[in-house]
N, C-alpha and C. Protein backbone atom coordinates (compact mmCIF):
# COMPACT_ATOMS: atom_id res chain seq x y z
N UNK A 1 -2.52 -136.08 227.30
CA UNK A 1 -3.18 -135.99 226.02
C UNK A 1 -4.67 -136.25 226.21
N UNK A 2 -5.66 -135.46 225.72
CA UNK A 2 -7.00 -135.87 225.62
C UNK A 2 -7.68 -136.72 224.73
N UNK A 3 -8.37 -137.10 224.98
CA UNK A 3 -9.18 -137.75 224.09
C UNK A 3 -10.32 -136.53 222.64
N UNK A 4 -10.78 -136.75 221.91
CA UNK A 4 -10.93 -136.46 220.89
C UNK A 4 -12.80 -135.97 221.55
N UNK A 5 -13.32 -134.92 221.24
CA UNK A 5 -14.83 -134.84 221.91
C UNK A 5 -15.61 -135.67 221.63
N UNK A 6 -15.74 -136.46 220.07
CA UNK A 6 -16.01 -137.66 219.63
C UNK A 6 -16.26 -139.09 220.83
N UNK A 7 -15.13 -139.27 220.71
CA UNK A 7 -14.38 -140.22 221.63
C UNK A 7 -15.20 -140.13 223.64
N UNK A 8 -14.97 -139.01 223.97
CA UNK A 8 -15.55 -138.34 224.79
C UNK A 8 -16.66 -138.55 225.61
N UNK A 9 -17.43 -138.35 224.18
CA UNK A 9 -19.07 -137.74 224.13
C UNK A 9 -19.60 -140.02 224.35
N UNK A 10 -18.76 -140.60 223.66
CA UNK A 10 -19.09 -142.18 223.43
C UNK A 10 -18.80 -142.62 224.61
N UNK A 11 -17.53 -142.56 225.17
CA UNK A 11 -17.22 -142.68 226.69
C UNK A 11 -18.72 -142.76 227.31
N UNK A 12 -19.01 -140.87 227.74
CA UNK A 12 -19.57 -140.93 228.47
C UNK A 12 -21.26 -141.42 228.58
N UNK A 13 -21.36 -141.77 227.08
CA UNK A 13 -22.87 -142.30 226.78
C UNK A 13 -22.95 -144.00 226.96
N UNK A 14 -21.83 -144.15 226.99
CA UNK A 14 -21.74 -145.75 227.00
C UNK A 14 -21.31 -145.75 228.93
N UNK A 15 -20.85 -145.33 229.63
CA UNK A 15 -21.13 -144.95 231.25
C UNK A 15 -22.43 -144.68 231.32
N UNK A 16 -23.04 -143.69 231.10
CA UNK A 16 -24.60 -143.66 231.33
C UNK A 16 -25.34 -144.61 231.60
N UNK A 17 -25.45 -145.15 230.25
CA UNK A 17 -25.82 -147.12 229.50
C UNK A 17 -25.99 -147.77 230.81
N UNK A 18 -24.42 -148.17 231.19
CA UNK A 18 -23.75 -148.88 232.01
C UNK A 18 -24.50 -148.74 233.64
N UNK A 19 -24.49 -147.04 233.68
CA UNK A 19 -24.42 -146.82 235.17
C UNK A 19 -26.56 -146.93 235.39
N UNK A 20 -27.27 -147.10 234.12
CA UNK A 20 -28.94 -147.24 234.22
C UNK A 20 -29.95 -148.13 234.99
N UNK A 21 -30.37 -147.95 235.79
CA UNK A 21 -31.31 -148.95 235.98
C UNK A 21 -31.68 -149.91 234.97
N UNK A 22 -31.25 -151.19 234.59
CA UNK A 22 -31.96 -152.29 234.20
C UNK A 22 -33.42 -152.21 233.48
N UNK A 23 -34.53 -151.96 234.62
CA UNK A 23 -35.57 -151.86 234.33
C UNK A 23 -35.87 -150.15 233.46
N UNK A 24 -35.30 -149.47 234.06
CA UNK A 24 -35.64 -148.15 233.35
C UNK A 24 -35.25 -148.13 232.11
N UNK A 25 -34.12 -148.78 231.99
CA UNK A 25 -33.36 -148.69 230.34
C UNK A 25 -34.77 -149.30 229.14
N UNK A 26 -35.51 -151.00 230.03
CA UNK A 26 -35.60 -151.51 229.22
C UNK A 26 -37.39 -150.61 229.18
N UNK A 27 -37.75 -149.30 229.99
CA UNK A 27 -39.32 -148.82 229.88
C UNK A 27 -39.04 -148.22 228.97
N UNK A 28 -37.45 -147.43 229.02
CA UNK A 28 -37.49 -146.38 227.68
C UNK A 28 -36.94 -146.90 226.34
N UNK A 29 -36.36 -148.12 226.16
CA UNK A 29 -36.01 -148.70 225.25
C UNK A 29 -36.74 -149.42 225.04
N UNK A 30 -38.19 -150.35 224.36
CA UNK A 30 -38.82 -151.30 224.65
C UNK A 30 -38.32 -152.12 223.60
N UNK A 31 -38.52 -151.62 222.35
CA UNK A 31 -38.01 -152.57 220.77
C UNK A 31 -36.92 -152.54 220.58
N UNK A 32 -36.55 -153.72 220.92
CA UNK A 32 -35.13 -154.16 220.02
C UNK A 32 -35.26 -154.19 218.96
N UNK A 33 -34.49 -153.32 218.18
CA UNK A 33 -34.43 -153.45 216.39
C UNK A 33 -33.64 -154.55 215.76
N UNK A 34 -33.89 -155.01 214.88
CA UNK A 34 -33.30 -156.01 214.08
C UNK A 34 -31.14 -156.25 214.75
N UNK A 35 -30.87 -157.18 215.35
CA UNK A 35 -29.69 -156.82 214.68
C UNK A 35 -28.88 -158.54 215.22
N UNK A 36 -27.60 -158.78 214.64
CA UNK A 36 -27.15 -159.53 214.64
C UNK A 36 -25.73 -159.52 215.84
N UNK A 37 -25.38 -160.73 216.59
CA UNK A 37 -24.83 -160.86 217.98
C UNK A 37 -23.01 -161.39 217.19
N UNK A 38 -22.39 -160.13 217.49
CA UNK A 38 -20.67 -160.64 217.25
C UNK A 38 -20.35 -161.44 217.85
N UNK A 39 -20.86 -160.75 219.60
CA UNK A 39 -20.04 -161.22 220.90
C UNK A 39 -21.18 -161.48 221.73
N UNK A 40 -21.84 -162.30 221.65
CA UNK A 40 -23.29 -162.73 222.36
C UNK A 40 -22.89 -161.79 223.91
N UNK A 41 -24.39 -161.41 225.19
CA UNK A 41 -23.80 -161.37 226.32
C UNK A 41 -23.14 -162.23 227.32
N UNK A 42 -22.17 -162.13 227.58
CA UNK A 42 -21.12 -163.18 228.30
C UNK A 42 -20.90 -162.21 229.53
N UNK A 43 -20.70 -163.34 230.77
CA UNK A 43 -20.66 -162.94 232.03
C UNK A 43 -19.10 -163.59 232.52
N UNK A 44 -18.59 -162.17 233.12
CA UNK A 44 -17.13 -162.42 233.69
C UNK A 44 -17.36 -161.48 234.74
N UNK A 45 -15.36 -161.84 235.02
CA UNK A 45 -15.22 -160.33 235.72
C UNK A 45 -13.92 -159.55 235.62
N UNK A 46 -14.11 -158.35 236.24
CA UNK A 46 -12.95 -157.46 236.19
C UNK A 46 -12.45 -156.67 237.33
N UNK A 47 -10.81 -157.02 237.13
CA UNK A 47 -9.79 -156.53 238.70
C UNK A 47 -10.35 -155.19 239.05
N UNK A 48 -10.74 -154.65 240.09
CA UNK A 48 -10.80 -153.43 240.32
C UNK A 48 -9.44 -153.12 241.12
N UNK A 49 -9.25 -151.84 240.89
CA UNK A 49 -7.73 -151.19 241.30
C UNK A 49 -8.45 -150.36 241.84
N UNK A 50 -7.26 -149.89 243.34
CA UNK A 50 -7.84 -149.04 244.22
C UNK A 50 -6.61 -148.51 244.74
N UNK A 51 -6.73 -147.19 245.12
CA UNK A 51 -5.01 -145.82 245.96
C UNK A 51 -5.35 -145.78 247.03
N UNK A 52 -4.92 -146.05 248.04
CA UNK A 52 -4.57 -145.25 249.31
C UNK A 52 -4.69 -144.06 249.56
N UNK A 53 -5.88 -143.59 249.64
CA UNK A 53 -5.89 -141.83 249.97
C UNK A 53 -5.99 -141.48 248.78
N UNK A 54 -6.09 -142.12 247.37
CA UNK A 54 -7.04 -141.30 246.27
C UNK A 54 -5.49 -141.34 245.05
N UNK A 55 -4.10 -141.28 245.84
CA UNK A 55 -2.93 -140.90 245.35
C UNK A 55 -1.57 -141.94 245.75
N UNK A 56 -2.08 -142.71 246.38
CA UNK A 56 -1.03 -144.03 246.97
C UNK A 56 -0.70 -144.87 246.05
N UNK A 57 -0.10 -145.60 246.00
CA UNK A 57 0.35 -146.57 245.17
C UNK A 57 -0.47 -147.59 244.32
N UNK A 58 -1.27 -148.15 243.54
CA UNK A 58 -2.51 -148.99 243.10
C UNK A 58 -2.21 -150.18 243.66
N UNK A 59 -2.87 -150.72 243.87
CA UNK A 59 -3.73 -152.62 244.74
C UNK A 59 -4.71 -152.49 244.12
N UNK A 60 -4.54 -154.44 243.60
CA UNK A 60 -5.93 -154.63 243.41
C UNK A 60 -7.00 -154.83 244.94
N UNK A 61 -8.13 -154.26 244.74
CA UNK A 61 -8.98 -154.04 245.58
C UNK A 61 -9.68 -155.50 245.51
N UNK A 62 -10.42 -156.04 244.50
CA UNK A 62 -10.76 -157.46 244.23
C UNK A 62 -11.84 -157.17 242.44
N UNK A 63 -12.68 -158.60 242.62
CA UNK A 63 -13.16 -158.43 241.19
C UNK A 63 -14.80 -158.21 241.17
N UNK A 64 -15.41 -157.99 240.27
CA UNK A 64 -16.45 -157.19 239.77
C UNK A 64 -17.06 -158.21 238.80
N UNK A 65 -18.31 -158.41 238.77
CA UNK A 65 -18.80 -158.93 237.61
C UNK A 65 -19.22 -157.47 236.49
N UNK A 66 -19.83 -158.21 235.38
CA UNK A 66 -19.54 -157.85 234.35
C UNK A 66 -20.34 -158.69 233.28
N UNK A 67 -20.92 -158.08 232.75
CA UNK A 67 -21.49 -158.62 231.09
C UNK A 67 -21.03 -158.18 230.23
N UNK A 68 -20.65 -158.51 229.21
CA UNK A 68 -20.39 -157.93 227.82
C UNK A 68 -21.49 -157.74 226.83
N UNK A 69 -21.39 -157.30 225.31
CA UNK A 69 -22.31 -157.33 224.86
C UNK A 69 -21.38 -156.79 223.73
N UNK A 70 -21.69 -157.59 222.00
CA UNK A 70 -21.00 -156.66 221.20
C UNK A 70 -21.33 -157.45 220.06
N UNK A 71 -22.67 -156.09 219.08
CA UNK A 71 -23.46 -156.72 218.09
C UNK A 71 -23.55 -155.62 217.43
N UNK A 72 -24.07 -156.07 215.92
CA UNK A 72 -23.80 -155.17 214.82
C UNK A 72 -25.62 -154.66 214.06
N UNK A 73 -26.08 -153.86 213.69
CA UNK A 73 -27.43 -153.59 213.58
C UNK A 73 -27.36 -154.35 211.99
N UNK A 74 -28.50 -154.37 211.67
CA UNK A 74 -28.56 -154.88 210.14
C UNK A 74 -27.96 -153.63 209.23
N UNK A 75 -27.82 -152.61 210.05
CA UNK A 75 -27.16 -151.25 208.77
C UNK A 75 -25.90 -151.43 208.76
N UNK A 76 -24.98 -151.80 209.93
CA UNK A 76 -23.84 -152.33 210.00
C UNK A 76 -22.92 -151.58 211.06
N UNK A 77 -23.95 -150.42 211.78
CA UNK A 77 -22.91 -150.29 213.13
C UNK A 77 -22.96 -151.56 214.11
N UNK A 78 -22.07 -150.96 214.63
CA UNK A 78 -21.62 -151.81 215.70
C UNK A 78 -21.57 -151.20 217.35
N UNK A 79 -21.73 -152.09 218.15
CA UNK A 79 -22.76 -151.43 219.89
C UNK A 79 -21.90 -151.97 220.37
N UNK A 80 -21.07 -151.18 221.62
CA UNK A 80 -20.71 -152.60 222.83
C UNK A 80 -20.75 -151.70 223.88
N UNK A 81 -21.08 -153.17 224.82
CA UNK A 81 -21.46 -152.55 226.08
C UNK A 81 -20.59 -153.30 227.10
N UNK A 82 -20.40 -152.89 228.35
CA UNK A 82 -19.87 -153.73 229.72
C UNK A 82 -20.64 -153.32 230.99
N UNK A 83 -21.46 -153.70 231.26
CA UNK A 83 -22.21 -153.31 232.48
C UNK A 83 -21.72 -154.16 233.78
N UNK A 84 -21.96 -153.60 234.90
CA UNK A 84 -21.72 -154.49 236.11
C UNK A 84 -22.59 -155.57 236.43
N UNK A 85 -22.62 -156.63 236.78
CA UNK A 85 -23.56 -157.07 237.61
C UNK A 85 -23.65 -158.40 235.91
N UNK A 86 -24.98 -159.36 236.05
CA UNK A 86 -25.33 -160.69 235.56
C UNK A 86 -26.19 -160.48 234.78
N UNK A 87 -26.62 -158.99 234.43
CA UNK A 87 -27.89 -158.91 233.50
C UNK A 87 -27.68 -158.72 231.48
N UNK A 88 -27.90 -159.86 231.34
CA UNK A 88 -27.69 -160.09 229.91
C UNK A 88 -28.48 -159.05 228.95
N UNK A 89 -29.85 -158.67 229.17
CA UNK A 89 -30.59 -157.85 228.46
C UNK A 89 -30.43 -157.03 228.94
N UNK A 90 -29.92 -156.36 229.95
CA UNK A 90 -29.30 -155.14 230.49
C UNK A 90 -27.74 -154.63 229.32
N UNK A 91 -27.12 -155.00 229.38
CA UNK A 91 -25.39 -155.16 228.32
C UNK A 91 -26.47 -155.25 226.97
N UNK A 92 -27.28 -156.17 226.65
CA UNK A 92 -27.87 -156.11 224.79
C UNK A 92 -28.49 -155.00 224.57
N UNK A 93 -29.07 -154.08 225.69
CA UNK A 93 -30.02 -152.78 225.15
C UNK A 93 -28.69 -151.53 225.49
N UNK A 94 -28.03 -151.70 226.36
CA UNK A 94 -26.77 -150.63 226.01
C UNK A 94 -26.06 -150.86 225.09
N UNK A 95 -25.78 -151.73 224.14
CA UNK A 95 -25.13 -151.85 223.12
C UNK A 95 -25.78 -151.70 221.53
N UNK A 96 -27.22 -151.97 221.86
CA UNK A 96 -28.39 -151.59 220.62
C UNK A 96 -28.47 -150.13 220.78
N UNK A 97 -28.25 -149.14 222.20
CA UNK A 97 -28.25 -147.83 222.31
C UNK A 97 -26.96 -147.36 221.15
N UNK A 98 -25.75 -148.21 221.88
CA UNK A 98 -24.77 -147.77 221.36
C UNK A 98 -24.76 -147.35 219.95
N UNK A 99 -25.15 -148.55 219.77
CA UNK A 99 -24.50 -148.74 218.11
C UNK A 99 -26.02 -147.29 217.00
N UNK A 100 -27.46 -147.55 217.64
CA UNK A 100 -28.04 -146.53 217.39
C UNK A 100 -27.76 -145.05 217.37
N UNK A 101 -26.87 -144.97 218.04
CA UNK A 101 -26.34 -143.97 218.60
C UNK A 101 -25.94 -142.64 217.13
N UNK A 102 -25.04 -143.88 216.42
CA UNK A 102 -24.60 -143.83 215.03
C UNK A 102 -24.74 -143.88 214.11
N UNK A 103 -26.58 -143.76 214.27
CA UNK A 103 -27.88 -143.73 212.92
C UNK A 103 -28.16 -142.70 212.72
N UNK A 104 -29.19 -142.16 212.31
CA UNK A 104 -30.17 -141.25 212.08
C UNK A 104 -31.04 -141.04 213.63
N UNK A 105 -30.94 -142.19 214.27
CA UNK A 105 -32.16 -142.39 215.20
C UNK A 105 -31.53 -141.40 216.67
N UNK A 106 -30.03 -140.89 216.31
CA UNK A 106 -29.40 -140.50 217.56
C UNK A 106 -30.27 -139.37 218.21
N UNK A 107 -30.66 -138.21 217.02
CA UNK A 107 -31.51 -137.29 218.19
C UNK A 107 -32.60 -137.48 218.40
N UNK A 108 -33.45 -138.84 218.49
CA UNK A 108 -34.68 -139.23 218.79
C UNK A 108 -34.11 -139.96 220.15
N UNK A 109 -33.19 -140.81 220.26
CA UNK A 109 -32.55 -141.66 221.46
C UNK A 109 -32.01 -140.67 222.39
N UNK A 110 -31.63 -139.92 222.03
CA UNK A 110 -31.03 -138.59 223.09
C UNK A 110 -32.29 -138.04 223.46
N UNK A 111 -33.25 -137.59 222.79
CA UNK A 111 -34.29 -137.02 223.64
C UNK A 111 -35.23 -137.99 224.61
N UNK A 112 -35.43 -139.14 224.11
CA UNK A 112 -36.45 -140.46 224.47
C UNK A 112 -35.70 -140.93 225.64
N UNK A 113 -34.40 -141.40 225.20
CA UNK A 113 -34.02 -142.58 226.00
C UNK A 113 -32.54 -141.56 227.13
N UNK A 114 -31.84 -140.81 226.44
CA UNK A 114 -30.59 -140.48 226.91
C UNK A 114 -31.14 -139.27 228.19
N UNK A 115 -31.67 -138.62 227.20
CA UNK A 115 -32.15 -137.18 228.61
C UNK A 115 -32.69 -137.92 230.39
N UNK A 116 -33.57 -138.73 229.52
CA UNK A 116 -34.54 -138.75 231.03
C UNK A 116 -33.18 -139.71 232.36
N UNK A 117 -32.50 -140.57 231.36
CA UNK A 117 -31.14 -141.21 232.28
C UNK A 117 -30.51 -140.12 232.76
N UNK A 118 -30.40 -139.14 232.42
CA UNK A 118 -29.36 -138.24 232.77
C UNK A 118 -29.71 -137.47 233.92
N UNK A 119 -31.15 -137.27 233.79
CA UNK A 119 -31.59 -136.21 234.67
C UNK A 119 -31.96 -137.52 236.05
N UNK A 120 -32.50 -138.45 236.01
CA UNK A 120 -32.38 -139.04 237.19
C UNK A 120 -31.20 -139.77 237.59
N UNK A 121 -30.13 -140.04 236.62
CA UNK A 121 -28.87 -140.15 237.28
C UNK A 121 -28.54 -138.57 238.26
N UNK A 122 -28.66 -137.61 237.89
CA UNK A 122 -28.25 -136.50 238.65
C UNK A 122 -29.22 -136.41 239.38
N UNK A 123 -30.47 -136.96 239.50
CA UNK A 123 -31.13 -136.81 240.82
C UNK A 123 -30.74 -137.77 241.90
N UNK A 124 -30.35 -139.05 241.47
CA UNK A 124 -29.57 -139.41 242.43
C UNK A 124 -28.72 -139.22 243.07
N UNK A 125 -27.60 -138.51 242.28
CA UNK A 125 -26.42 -138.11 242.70
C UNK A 125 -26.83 -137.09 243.79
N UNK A 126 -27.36 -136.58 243.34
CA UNK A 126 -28.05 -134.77 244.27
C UNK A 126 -28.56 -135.74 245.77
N UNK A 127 -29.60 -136.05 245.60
CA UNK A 127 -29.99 -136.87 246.75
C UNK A 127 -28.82 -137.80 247.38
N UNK A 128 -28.06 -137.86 246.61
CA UNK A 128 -27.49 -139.19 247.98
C UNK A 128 -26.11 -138.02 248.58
N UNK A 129 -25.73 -137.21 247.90
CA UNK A 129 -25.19 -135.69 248.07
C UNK A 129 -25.54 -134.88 249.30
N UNK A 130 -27.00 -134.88 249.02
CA UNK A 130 -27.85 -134.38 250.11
C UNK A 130 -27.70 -135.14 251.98
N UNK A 131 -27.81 -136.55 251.55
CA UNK A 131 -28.01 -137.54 252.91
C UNK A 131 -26.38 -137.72 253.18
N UNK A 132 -25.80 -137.57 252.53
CA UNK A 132 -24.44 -137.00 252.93
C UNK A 132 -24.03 -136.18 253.71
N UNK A 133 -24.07 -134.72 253.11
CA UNK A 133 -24.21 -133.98 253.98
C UNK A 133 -24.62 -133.55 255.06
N UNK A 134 -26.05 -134.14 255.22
CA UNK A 134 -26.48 -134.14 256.23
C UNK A 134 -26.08 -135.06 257.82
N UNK A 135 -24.99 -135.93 257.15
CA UNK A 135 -24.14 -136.45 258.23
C UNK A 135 -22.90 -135.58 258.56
N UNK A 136 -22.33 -134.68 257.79
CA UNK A 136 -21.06 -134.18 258.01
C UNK A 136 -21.05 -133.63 259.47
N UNK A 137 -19.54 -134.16 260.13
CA UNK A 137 -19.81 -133.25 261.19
C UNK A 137 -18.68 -132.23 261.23
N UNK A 138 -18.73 -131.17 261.71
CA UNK A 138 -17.46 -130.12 261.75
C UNK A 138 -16.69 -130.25 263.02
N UNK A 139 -15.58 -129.97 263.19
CA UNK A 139 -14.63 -130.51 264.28
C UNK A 139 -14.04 -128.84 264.14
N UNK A 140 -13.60 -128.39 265.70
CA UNK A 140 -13.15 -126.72 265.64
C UNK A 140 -12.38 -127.48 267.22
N UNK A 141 -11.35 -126.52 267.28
CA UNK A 141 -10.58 -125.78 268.24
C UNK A 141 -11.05 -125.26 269.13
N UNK A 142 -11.49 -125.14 270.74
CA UNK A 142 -11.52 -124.32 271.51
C UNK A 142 -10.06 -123.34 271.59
N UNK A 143 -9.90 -122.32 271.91
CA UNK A 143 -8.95 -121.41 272.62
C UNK A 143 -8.73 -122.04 273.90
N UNK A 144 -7.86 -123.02 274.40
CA UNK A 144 -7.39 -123.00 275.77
C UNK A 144 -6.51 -121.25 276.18
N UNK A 145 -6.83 -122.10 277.87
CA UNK A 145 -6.49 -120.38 278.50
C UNK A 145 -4.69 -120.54 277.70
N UNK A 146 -4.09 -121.85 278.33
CA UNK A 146 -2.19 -122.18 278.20
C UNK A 146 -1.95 -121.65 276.64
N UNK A 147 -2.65 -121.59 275.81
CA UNK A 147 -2.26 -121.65 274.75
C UNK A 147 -1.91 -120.03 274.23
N UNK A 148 -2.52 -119.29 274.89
CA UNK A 148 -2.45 -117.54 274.48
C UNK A 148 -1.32 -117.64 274.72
């Protein structure tokens, strides 16, 4: 069963959030707008699960830190975030994204703040893609004479 494009589209904007540079989030986000803290940021962690060959059986692999974040704007959406790692104002500006998300302000944050993440998330990806490849090595068969 799929998820709903709605549903989807929030997923993958709240991964974005998540997956941002810290500092970049907070050049293109600078003002925090007004808003009030449900779930202040709190620091834990979480089991990561891992397969054998992609398709093996699940093990936990071990644990992950983690911030939370989950606050409501003075209009009355609501933001949450889970980022990796100890950074508290990192989790409060993905969750002020979030919950903006669900204003008026969304196609100003998509052009300002969401595009430029996207395009250097995929420049990373491309580049580290790149230095990848550039290690691959190919492995071939000679023809032995015994083998004809």
């Amino acid at each position: 069963m799929t998820a709903p494009p709605e549903i989807t589209a929030r997923q993958d904007l709240m991964g974005l959030l998540a997956r941002a540079r810290p500092a970049r989030l907070a050049q293109l986000f600078p003002d925090m707008p007004p808003h009030d803290m449900l779930r202040p940021p709190e620091i834990g962690a979480v089991m990561v699960r891992g397969r054998a060959g992609g398709t093996g059986a699940p093990f936990n692999l071990g644990e992950v830190t983690v911030t939370r974040c989950v606050l409501r704007l003075t209009s009355g959406e609501v933001g949450h975030a889970h980022v990796q790692g100890r950074d508290k104002a990192h989790a409060t500006r993905a969750a002020l994204v979030d919950a903006m998300m669900q204003t008026q302000a969304a196609g100003h944050l998509q052009a300002a703040v969401l595009a430029p993440l996207r395009a250097e998330e995929s420049a990373r990806r491309s580049d580290r893609a790149t230095k990848a490849a550039a290690t691959k090595v190919e492995f071939f068969t000679l023809v032995r004479g015994e083998d004809q």
